[in-house]
Structures are given as structure tokens and as C-alpha cells.
PDB file of N, CA and C in Angstrom:
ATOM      1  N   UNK A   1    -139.283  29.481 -50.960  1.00  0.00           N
ATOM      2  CA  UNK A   1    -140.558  30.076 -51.312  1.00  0.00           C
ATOM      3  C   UNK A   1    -141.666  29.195 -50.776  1.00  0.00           C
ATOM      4  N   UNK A   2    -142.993  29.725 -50.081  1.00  0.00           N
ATOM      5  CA  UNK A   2    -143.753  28.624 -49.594  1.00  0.00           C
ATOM      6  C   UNK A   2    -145.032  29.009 -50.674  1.00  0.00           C
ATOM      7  N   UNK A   3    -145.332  28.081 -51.164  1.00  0.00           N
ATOM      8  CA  UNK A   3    -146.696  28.259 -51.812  1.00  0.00           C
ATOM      9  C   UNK A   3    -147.810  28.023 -50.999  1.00  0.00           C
ATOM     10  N   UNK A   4    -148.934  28.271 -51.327  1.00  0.00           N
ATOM     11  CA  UNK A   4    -150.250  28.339 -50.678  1.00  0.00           C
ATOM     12  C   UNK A   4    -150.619  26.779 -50.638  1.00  0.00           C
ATOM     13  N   UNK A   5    -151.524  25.842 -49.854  1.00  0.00           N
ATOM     14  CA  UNK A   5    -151.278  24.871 -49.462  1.00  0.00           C
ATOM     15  C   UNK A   5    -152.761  24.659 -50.469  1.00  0.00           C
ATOM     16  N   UNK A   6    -152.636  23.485 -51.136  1.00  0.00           N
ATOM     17  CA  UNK A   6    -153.398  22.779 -52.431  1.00  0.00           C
ATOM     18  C   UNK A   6    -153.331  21.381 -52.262  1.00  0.00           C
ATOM     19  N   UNK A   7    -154.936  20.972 -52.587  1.00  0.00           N
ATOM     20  CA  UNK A   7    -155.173  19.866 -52.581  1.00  0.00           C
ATOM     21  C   UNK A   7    -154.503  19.092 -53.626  1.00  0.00           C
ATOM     22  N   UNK A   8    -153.915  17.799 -53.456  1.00  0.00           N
ATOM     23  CA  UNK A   8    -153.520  17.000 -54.599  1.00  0.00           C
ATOM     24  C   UNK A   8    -154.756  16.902 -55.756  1.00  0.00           C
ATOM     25  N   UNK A   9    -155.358  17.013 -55.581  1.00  0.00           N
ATOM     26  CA  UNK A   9    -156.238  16.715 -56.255  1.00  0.00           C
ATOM     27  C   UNK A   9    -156.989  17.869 -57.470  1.00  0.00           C
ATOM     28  N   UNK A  10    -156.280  19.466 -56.701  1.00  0.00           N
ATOM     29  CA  UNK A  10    -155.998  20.354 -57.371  1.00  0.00           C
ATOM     30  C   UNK A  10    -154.953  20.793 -58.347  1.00  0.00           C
ATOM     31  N   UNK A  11    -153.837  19.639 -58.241  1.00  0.00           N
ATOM     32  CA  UNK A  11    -152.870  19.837 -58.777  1.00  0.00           C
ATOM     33  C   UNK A  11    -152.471  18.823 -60.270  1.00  0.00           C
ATOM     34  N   UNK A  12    -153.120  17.948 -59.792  1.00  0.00           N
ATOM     35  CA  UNK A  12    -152.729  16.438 -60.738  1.00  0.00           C
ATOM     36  C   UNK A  12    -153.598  16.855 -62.154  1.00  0.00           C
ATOM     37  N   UNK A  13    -153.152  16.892 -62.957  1.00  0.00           N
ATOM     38  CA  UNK A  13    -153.690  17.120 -64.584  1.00  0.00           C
ATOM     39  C   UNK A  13    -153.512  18.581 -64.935  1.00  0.00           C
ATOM     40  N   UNK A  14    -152.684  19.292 -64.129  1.00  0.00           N
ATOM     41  CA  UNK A  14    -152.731  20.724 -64.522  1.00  0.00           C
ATOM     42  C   UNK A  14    -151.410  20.666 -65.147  1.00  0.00           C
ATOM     43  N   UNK A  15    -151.182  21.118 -66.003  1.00  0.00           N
ATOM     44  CA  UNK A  15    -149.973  21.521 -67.033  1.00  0.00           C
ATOM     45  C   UNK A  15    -148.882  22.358 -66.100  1.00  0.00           C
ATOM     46  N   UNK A  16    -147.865  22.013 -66.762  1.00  0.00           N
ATOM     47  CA  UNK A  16    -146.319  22.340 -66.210  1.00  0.00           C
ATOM     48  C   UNK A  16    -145.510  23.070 -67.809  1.00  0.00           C
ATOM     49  N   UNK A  17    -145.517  24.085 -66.825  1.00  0.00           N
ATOM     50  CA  UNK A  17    -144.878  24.948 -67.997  1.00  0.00           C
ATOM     51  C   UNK A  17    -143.759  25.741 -66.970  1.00  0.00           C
ATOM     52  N   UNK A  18    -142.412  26.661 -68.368  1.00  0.00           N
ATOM     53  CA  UNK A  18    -141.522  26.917 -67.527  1.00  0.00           C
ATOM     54  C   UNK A  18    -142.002  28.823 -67.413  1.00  0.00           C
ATOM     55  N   UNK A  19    -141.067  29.792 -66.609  1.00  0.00           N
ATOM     56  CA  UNK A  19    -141.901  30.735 -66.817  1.00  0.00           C
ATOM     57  C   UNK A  19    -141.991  31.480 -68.067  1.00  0.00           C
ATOM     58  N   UNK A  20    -141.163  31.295 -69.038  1.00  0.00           N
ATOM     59  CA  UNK A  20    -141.102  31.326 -70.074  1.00  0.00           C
ATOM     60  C   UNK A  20    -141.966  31.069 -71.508  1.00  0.00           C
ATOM     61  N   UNK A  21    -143.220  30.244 -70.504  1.00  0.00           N
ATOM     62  CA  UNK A  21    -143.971  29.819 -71.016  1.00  0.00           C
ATOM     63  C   UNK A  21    -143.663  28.153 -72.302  1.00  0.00           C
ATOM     64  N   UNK A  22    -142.985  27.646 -71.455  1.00  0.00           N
ATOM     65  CA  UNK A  22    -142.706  26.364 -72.651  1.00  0.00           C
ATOM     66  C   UNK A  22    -143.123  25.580 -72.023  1.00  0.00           C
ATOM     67  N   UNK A  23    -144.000  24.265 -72.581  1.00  0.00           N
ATOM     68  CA  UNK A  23    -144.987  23.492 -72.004  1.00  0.00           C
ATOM     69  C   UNK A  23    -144.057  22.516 -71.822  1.00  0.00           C
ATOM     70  N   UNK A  24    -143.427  21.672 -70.346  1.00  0.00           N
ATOM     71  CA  UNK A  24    -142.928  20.784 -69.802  1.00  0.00           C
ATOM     72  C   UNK A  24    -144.043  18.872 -70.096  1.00  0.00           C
ATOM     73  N   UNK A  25    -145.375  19.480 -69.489  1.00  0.00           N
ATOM     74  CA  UNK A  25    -145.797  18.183 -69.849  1.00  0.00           C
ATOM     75  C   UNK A  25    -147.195  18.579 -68.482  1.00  0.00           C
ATOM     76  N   UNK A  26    -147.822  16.904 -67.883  1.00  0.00           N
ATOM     77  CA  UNK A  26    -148.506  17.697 -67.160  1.00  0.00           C
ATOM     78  C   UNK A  26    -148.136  16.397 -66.201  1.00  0.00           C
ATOM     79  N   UNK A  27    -149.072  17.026 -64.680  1.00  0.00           N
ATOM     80  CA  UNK A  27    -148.897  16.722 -63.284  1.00  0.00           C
ATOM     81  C   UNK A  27    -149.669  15.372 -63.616  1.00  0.00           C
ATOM     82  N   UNK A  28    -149.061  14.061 -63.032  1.00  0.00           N
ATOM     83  CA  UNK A  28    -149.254  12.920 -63.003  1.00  0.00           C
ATOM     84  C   UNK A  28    -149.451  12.581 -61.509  1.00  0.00           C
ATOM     85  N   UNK A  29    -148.603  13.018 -60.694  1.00  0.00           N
ATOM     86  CA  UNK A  29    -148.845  12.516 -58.979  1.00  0.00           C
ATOM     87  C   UNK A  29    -147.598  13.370 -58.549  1.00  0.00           C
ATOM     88  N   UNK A  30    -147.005  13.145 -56.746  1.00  0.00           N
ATOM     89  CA  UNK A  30    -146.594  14.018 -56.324  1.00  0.00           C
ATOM     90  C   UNK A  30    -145.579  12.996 -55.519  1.00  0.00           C
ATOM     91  N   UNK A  31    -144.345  12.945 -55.409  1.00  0.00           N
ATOM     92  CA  UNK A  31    -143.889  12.197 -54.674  1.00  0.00           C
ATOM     93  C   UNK A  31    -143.392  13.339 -53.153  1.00  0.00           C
ATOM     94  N   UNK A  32    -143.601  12.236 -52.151  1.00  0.00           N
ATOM     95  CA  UNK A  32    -143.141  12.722 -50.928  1.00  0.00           C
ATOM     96  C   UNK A  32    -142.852  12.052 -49.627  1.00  0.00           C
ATOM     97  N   UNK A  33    -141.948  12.284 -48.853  1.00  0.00           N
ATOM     98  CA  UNK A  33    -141.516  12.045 -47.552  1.00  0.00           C
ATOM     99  C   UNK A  33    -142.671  11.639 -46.617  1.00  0.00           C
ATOM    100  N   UNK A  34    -142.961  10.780 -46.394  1.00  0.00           N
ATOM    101  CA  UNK A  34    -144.028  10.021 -45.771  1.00  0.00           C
ATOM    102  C   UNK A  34    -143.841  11.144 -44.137  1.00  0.00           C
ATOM    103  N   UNK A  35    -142.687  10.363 -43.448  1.00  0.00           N
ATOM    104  CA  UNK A  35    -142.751  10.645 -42.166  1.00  0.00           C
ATOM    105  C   UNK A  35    -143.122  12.336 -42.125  1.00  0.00           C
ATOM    106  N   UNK A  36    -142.095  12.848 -43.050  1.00  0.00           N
ATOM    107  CA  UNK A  36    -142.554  14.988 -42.516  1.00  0.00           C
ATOM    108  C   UNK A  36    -143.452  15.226 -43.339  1.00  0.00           C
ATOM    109  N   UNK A  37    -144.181  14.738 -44.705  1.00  0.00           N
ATOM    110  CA  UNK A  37    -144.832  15.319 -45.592  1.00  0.00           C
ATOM    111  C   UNK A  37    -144.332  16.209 -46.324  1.00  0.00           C
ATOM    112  N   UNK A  38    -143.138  16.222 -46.317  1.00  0.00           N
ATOM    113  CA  UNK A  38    -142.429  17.274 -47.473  1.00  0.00           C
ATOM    114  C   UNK A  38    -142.345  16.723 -48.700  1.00  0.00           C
ATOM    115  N   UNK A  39    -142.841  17.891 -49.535  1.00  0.00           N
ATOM    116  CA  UNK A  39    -142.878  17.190 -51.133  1.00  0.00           C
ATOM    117  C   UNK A  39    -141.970  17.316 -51.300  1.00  0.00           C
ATOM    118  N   UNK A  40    -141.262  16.491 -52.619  1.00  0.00           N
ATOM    119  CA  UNK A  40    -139.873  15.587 -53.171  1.00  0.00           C
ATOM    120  C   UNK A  40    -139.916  16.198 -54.575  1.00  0.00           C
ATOM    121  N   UNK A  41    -140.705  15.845 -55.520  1.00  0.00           N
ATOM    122  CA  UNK A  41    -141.314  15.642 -56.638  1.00  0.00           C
ATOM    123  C   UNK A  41    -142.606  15.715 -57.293  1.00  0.00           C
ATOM    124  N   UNK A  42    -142.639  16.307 -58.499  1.00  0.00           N
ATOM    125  CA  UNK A  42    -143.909  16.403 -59.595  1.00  0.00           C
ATOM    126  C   UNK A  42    -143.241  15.551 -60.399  1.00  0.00           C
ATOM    127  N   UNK A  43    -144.303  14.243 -60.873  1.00  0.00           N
ATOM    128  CA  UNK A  43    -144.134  13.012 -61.842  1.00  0.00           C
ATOM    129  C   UNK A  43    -145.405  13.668 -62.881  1.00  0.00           C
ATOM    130  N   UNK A  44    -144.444  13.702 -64.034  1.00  0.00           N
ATOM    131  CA  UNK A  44    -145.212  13.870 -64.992  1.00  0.00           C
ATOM    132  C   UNK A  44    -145.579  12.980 -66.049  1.00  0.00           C
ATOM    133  N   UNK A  45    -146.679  13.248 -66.801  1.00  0.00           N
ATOM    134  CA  UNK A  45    -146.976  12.429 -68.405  1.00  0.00           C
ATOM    135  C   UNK A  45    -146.727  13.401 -69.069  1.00  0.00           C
ATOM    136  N   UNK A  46    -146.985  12.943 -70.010  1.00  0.00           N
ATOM    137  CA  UNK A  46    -147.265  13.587 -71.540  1.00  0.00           C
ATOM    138  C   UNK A  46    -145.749  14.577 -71.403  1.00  0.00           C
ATOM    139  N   UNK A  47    -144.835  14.273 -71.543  1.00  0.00           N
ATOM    140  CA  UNK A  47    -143.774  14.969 -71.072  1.00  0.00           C
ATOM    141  C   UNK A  47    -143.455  15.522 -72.888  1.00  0.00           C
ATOM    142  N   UNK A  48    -143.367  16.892 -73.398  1.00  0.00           N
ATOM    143  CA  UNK A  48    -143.032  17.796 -74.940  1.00  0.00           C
ATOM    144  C   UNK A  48    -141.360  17.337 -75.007  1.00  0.00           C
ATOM    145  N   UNK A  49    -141.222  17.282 -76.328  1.00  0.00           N
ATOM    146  CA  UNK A  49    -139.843  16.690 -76.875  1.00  0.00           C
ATOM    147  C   UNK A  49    -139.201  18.040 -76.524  1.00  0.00           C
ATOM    148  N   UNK A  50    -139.332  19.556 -75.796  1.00  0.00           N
ATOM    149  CA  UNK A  50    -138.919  19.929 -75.208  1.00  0.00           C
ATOM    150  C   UNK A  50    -138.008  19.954 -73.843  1.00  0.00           C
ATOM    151  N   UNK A  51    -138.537  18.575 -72.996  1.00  0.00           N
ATOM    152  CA  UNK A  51    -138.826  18.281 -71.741  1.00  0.00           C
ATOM    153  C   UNK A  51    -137.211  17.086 -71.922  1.00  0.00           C
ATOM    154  N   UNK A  52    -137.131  16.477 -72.988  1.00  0.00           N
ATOM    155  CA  UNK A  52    -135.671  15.509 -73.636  1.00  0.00           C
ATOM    156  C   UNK A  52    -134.619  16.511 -72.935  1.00  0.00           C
ATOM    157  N   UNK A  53    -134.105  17.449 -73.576  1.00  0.00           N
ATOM    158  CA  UNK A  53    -133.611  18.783 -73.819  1.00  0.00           C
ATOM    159  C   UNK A  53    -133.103  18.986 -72.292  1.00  0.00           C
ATOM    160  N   UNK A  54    -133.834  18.875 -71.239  1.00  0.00           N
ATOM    161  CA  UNK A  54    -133.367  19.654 -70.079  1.00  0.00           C
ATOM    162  C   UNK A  54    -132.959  18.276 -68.942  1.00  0.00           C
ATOM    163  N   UNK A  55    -132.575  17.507 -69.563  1.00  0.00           N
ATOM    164  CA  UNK A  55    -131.689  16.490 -68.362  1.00  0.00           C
ATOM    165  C   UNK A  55    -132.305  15.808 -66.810  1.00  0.00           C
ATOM    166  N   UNK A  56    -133.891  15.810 -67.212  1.00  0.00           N
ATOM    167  CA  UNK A  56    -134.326  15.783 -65.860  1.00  0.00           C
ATOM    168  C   UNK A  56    -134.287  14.035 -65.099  1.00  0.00           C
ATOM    169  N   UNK A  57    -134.579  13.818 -64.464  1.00  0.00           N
ATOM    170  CA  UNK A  57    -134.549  12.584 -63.839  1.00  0.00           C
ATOM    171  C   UNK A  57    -135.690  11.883 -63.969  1.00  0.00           C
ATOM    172  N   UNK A  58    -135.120  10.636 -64.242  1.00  0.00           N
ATOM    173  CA  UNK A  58    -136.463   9.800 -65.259  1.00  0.00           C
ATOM    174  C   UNK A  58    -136.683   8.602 -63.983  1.00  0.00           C
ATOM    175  N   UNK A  59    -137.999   8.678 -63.526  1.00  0.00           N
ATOM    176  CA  UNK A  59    -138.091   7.216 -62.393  1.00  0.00           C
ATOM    177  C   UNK A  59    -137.952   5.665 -63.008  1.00  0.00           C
ATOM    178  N   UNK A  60    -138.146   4.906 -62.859  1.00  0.00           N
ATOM    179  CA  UNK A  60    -137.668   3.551 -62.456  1.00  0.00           C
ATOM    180  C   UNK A  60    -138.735   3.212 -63.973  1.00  0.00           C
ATOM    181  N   UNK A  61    -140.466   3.578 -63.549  1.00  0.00           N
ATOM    182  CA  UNK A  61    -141.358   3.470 -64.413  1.00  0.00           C
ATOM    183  C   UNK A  61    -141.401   4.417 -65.779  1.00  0.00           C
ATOM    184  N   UNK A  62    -140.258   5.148 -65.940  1.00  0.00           N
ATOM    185  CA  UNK A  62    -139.814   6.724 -67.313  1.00  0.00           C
ATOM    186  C   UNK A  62    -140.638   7.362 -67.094  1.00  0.00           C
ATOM    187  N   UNK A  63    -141.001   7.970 -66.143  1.00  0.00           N
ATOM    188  CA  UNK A  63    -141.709   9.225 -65.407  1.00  0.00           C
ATOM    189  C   UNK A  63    -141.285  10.006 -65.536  1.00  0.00           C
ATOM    190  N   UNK A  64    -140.989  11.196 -66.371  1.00  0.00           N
ATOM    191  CA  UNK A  64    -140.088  12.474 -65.865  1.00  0.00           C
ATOM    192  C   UNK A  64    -140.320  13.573 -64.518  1.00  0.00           C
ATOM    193  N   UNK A  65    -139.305  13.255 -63.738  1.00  0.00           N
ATOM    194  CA  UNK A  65    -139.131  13.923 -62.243  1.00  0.00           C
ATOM    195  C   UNK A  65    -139.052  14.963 -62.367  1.00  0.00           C
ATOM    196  N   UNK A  66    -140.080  16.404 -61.557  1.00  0.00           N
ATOM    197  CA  UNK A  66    -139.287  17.805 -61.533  1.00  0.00           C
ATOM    198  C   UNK A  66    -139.491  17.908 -60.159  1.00  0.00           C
ATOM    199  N   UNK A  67    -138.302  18.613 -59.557  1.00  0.00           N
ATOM    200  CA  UNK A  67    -137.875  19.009 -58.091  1.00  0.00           C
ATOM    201  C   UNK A  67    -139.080  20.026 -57.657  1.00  0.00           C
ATOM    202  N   UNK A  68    -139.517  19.803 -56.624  1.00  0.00           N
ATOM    203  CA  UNK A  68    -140.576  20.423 -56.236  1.00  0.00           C
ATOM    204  C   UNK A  68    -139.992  21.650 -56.056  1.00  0.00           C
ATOM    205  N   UNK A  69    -138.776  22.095 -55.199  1.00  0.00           N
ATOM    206  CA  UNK A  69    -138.414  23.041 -54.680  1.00  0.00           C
ATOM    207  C   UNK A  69    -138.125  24.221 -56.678  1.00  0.00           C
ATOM    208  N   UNK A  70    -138.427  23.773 -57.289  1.00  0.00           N
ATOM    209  CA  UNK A  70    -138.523  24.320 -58.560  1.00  0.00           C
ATOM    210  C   UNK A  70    -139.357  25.167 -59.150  1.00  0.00           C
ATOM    211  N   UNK A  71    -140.619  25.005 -58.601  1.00  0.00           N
ATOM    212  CA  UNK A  71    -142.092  25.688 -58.459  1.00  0.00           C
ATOM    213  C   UNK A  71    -142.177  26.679 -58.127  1.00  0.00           C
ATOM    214  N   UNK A  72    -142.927  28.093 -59.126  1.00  0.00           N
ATOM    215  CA  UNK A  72    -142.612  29.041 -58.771  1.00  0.00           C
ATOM    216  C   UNK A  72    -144.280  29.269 -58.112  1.00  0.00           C
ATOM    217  N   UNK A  73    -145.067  28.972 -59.056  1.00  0.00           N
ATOM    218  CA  UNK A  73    -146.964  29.310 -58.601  1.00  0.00           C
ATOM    219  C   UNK A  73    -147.522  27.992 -59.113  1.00  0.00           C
ATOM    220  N   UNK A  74    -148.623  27.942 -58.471  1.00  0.00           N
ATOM    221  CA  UNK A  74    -149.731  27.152 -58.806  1.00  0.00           C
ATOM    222  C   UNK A  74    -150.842  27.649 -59.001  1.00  0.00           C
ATOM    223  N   UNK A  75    -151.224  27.717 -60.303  1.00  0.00           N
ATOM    224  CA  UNK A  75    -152.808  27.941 -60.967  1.00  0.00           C
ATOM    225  C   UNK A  75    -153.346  27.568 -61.652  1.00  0.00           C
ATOM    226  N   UNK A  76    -153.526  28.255 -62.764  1.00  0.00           N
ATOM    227  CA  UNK A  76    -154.014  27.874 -63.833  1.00  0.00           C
ATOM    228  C   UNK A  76    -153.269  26.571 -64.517  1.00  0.00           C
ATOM    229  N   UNK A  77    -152.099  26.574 -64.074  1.00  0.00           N
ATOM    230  CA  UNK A  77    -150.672  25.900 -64.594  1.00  0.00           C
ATOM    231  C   UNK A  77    -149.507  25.999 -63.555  1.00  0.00           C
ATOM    232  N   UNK A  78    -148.959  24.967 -63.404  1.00  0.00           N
ATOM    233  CA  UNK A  78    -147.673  24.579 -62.712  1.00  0.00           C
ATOM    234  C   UNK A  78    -146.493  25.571 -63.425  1.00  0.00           C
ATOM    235  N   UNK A  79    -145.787  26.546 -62.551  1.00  0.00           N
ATOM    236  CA  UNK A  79    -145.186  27.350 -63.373  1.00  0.00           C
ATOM    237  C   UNK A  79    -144.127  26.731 -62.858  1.00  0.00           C
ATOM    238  N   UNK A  80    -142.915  27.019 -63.442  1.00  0.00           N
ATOM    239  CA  UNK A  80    -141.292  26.180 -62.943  1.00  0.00           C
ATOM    240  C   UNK A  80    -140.642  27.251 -63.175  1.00  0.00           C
ATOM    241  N   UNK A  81    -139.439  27.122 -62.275  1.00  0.00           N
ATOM    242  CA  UNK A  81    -137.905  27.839 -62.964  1.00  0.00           C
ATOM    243  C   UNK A  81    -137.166  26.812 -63.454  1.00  0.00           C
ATOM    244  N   UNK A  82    -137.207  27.019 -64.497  1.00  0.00           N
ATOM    245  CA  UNK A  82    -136.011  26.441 -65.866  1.00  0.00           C
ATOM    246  C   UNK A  82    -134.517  26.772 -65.078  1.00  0.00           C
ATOM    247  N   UNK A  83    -134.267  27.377 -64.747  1.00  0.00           N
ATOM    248  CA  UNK A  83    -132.585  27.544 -63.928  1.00  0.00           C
ATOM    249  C   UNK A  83    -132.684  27.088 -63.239  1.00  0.00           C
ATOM    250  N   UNK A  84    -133.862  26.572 -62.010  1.00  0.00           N
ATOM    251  CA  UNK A  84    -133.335  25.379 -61.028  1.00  0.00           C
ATOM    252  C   UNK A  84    -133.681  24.470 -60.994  1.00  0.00           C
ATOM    253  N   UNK A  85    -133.779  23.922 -62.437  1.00  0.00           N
ATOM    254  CA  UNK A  85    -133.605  22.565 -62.808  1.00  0.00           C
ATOM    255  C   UNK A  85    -132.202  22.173 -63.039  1.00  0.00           C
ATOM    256  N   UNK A  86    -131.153  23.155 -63.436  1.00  0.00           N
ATOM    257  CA  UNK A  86    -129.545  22.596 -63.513  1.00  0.00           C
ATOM    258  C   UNK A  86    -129.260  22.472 -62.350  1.00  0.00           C
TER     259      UNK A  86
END
């Protein structure tokens, strides 16, 4: 899926929810592949005792990692698929 191309700066503090509407936590920074610029990762804060629950990958600093390729829209809110997080 290609999303519409957004400034980091549009993205960082916007809430992450699944489409289901359950609040994950919110956008902290963006990890990515220097040389191609392909995003890797959404590092989040404020991560909901919901967010325990789904097994995600915690960085070095307890960041909770979500797979970029996971992202369904960007707007109002970071929407996710909850199934391709397993």
C-alpha cells in the first residue's frame, strides 16, 4: 500500500490507533534506512496497557516499535492493522 508522502513533522505526536479504534499510544519519531529512505518503524510514547497485550518490539531505549509496513492511513490519527502486527 503506498501512502501519500508526509512530512515528519506531520506525523510525530499524532496518535496511533488500531482500525478498530483502540488507542496504541502516539508517534515519537520514525526509524529508517538511511541509504534508500525506506521507513522501518513508528517509535512510540505514551504506549496504553493495551499496547503490553500485542507482543510488539521494544528498542534498546523501551520504545515500543510498530512496523511501518502496518499502516493503513494517515490523518487525523495513525491508523494500523492489528493482524499485521503478528
Amino acid at each position: 500500500m503506498t501512502l501519500d508522502k508526509k512530512p515528519l513533522k506531520e506525523i510525530i505526536g499524532k496518535r496511533v490507533v488500531t482500525k478498530d479504534g483502540k488507542i496504541i499510544g502516539v508517534v515519537k519519531d520514525i526509524t529508517f534506512e538511511t541509504k534508500t529512505g525506506e521507513l522501518i518503524q513508528l517509535v512510540l510514547r505514551d504506549p496504553t496497557p493495551y499496547t503490553r497485550n500485542l507482543n510488539l518490539e521494544v528498542s534498546s531505549a523501551k520504545d515500543v516499535l510498530i512496523p511501518y509496513n502496518t499502516i493503513i492511513a494517515i490523518g487525523d490519527f495513525v491508523v494500523i492493522s492489528e493482524e499485521d502486527l503478528a
